[in-house]
PDB file of N, CA and C in Angstrom:
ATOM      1  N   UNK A   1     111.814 141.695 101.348  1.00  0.00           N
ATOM      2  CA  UNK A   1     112.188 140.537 100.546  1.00  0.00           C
ATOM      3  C   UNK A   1     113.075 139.585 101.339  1.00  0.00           C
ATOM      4  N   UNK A   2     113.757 140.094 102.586  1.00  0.00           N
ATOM      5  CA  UNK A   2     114.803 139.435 102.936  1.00  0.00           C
ATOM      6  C   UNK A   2     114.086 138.326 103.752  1.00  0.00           C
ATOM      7  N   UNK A   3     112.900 139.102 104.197  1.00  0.00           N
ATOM      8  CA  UNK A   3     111.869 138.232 105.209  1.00  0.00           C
ATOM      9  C   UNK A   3     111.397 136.734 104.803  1.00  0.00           C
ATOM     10  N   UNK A   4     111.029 137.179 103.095  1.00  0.00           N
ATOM     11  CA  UNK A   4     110.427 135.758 102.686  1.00  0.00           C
ATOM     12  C   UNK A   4     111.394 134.977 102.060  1.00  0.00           C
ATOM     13  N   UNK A   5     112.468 135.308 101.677  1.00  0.00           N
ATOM     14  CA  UNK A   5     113.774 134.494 101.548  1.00  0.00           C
ATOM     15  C   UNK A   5     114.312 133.476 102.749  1.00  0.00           C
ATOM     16  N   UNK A   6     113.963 133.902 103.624  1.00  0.00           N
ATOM     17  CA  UNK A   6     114.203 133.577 105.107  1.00  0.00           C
ATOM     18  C   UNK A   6     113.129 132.242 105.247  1.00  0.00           C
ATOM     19  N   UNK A   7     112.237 132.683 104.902  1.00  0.00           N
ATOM     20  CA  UNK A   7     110.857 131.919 105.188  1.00  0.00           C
ATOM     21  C   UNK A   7     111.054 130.663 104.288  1.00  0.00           C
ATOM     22  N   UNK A   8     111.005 131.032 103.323  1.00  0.00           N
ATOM     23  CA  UNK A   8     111.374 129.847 101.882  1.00  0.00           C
ATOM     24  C   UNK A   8     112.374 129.088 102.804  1.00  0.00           C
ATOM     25  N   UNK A   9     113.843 129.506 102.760  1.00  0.00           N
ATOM     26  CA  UNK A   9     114.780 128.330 103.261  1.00  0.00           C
ATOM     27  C   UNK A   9     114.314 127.966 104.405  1.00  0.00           C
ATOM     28  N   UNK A  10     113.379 128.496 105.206  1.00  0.00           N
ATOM     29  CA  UNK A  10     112.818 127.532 106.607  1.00  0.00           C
ATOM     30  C   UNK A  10     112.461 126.762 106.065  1.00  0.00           C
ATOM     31  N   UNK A  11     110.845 126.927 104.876  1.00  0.00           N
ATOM     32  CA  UNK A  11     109.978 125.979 104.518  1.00  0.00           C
ATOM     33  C   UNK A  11     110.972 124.551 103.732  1.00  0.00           C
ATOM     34  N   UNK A  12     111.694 124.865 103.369  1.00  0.00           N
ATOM     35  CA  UNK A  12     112.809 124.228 102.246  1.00  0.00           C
ATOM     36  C   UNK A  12     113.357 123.366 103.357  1.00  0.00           C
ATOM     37  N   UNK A  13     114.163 124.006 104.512  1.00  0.00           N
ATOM     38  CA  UNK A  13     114.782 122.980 105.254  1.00  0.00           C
ATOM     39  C   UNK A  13     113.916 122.019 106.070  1.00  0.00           C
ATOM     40  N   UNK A  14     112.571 122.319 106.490  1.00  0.00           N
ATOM     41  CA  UNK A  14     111.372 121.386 106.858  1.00  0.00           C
ATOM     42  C   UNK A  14     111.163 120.478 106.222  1.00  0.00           C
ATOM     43  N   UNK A  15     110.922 120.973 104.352  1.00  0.00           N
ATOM     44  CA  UNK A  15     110.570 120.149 103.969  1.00  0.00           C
ATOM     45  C   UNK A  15     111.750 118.958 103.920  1.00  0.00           C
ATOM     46  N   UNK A  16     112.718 119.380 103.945  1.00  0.00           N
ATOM     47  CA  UNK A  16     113.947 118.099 103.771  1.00  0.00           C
ATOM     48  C   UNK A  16     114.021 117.421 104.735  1.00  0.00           C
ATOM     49  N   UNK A  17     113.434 118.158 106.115  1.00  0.00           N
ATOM     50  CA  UNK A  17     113.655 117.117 107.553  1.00  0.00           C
ATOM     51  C   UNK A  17     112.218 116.136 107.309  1.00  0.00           C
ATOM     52  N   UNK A  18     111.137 116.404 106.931  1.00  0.00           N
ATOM     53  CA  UNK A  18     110.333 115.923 106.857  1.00  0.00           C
ATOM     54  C   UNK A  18     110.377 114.660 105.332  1.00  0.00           C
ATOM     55  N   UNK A  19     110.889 114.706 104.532  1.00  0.00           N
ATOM     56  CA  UNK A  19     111.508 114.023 103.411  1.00  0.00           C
ATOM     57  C   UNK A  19     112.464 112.829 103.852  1.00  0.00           C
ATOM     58  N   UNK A  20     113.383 113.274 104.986  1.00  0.00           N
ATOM     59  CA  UNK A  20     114.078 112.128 105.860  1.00  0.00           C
ATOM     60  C   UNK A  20     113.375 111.797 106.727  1.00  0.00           C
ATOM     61  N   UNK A  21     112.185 112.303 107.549  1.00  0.00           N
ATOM     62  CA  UNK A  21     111.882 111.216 108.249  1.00  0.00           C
ATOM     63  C   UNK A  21     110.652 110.364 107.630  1.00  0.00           C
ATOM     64  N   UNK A  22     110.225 110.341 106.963  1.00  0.00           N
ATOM     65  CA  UNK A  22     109.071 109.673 105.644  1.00  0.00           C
ATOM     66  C   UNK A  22     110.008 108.672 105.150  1.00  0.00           C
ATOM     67  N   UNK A  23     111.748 108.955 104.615  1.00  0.00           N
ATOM     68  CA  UNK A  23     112.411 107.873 104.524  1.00  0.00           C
ATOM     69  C   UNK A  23     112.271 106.733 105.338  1.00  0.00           C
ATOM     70  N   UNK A  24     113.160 107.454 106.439  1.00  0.00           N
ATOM     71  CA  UNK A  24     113.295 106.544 107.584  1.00  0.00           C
ATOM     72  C   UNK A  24     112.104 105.763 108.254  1.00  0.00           C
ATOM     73  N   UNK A  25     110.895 106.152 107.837  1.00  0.00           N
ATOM     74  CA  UNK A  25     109.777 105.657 108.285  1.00  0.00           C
ATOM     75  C   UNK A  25     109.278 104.527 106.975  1.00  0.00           C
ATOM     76  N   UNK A  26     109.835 104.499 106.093  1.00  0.00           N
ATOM     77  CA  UNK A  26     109.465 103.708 104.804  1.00  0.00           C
ATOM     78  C   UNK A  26     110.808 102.614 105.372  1.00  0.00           C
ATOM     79  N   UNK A  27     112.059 102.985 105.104  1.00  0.00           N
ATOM     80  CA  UNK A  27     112.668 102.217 105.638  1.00  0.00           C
ATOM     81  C   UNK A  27     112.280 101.690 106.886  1.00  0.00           C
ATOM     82  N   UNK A  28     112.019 101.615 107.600  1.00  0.00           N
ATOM     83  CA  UNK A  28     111.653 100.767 109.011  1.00  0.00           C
ATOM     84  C   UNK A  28     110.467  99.568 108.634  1.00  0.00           C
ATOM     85  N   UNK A  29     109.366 100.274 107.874  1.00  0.00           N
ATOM     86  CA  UNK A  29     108.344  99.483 107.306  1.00  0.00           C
ATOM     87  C   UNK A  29     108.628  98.503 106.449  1.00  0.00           C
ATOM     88  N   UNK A  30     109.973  99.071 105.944  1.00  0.00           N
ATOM     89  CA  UNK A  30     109.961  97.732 104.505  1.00  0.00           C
ATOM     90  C   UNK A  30     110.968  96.651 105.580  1.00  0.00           C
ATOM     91  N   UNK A  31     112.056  96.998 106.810  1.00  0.00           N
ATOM     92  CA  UNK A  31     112.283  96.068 107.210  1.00  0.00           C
ATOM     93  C   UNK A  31     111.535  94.727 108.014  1.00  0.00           C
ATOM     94  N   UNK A  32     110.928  95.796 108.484  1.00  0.00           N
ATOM     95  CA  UNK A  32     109.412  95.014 109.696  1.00  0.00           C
ATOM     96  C   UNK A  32     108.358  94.406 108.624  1.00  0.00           C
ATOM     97  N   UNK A  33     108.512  94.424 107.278  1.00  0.00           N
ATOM     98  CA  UNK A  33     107.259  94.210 106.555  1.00  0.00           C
ATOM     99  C   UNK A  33     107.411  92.317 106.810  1.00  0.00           C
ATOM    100  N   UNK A  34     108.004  91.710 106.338  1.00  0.00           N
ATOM    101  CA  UNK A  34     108.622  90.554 106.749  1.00  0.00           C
ATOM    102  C   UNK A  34     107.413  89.619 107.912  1.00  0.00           C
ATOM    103  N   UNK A  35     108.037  90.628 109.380  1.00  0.00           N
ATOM    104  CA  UNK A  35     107.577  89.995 110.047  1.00  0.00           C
ATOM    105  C   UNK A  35     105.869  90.700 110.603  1.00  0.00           C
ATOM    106  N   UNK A  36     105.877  91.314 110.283  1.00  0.00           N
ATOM    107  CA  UNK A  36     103.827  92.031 109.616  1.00  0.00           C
ATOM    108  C   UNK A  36     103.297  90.846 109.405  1.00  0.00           C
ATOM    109  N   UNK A  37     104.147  90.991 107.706  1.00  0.00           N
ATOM    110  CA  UNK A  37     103.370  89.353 106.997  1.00  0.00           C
ATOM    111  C   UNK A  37     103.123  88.667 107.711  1.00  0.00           C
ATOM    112  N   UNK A  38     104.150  87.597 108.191  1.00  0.00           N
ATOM    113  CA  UNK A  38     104.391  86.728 109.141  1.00  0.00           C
ATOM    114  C   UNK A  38     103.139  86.591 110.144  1.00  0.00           C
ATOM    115  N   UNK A  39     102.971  87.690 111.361  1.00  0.00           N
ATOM    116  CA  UNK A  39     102.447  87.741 112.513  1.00  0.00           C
ATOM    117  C   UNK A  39     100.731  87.765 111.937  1.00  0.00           C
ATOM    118  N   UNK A  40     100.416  88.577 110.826  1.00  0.00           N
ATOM    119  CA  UNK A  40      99.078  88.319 110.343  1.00  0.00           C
ATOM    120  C   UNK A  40      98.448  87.069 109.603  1.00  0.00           C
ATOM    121  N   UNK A  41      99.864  86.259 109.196  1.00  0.00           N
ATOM    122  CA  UNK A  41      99.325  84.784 108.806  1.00  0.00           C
ATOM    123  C   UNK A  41      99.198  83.874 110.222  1.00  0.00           C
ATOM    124  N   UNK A  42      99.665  84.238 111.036  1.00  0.00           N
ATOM    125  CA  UNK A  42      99.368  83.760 112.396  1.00  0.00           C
ATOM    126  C   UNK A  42      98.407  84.140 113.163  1.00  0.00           C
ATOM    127  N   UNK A  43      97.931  85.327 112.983  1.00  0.00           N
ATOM    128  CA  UNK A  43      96.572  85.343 113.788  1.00  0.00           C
ATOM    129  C   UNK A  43      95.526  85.010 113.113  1.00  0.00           C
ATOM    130  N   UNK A  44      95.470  85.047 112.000  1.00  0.00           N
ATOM    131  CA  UNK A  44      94.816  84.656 110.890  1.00  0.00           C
ATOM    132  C   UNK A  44      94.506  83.036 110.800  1.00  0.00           C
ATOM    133  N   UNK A  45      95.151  82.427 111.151  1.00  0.00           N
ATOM    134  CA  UNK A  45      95.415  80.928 111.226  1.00  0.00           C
ATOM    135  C   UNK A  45      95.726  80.266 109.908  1.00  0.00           C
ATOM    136  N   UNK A  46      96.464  80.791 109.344  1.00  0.00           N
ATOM    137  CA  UNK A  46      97.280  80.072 107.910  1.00  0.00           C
ATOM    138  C   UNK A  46      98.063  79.315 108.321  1.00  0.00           C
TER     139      UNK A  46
END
């Protein structure tokens, strides 16, 4: 039992590193979204 207790808080602490970087990757996107927009109304020729 002690084994999969072990296992759980691995899977548990993954999942939380993986939960922050999905943040941090949403955050980056919503700052850059801006200039996305931007650069695709420009190649676009708007």
């Amino acid at each position: 039992m002690n084994r999969q207790q072990e296992q759980i808080r691995q899977m548990t602490n993954d999942l939380q590193a993986l939960m922050r970087r999905l943040q941090d990757l949403s955050n980056a996107y919503k700052s850059l979204e801006p200039l996305l927009l931007r650069l695709d109304s420009l190649l676009n020729g708007r």
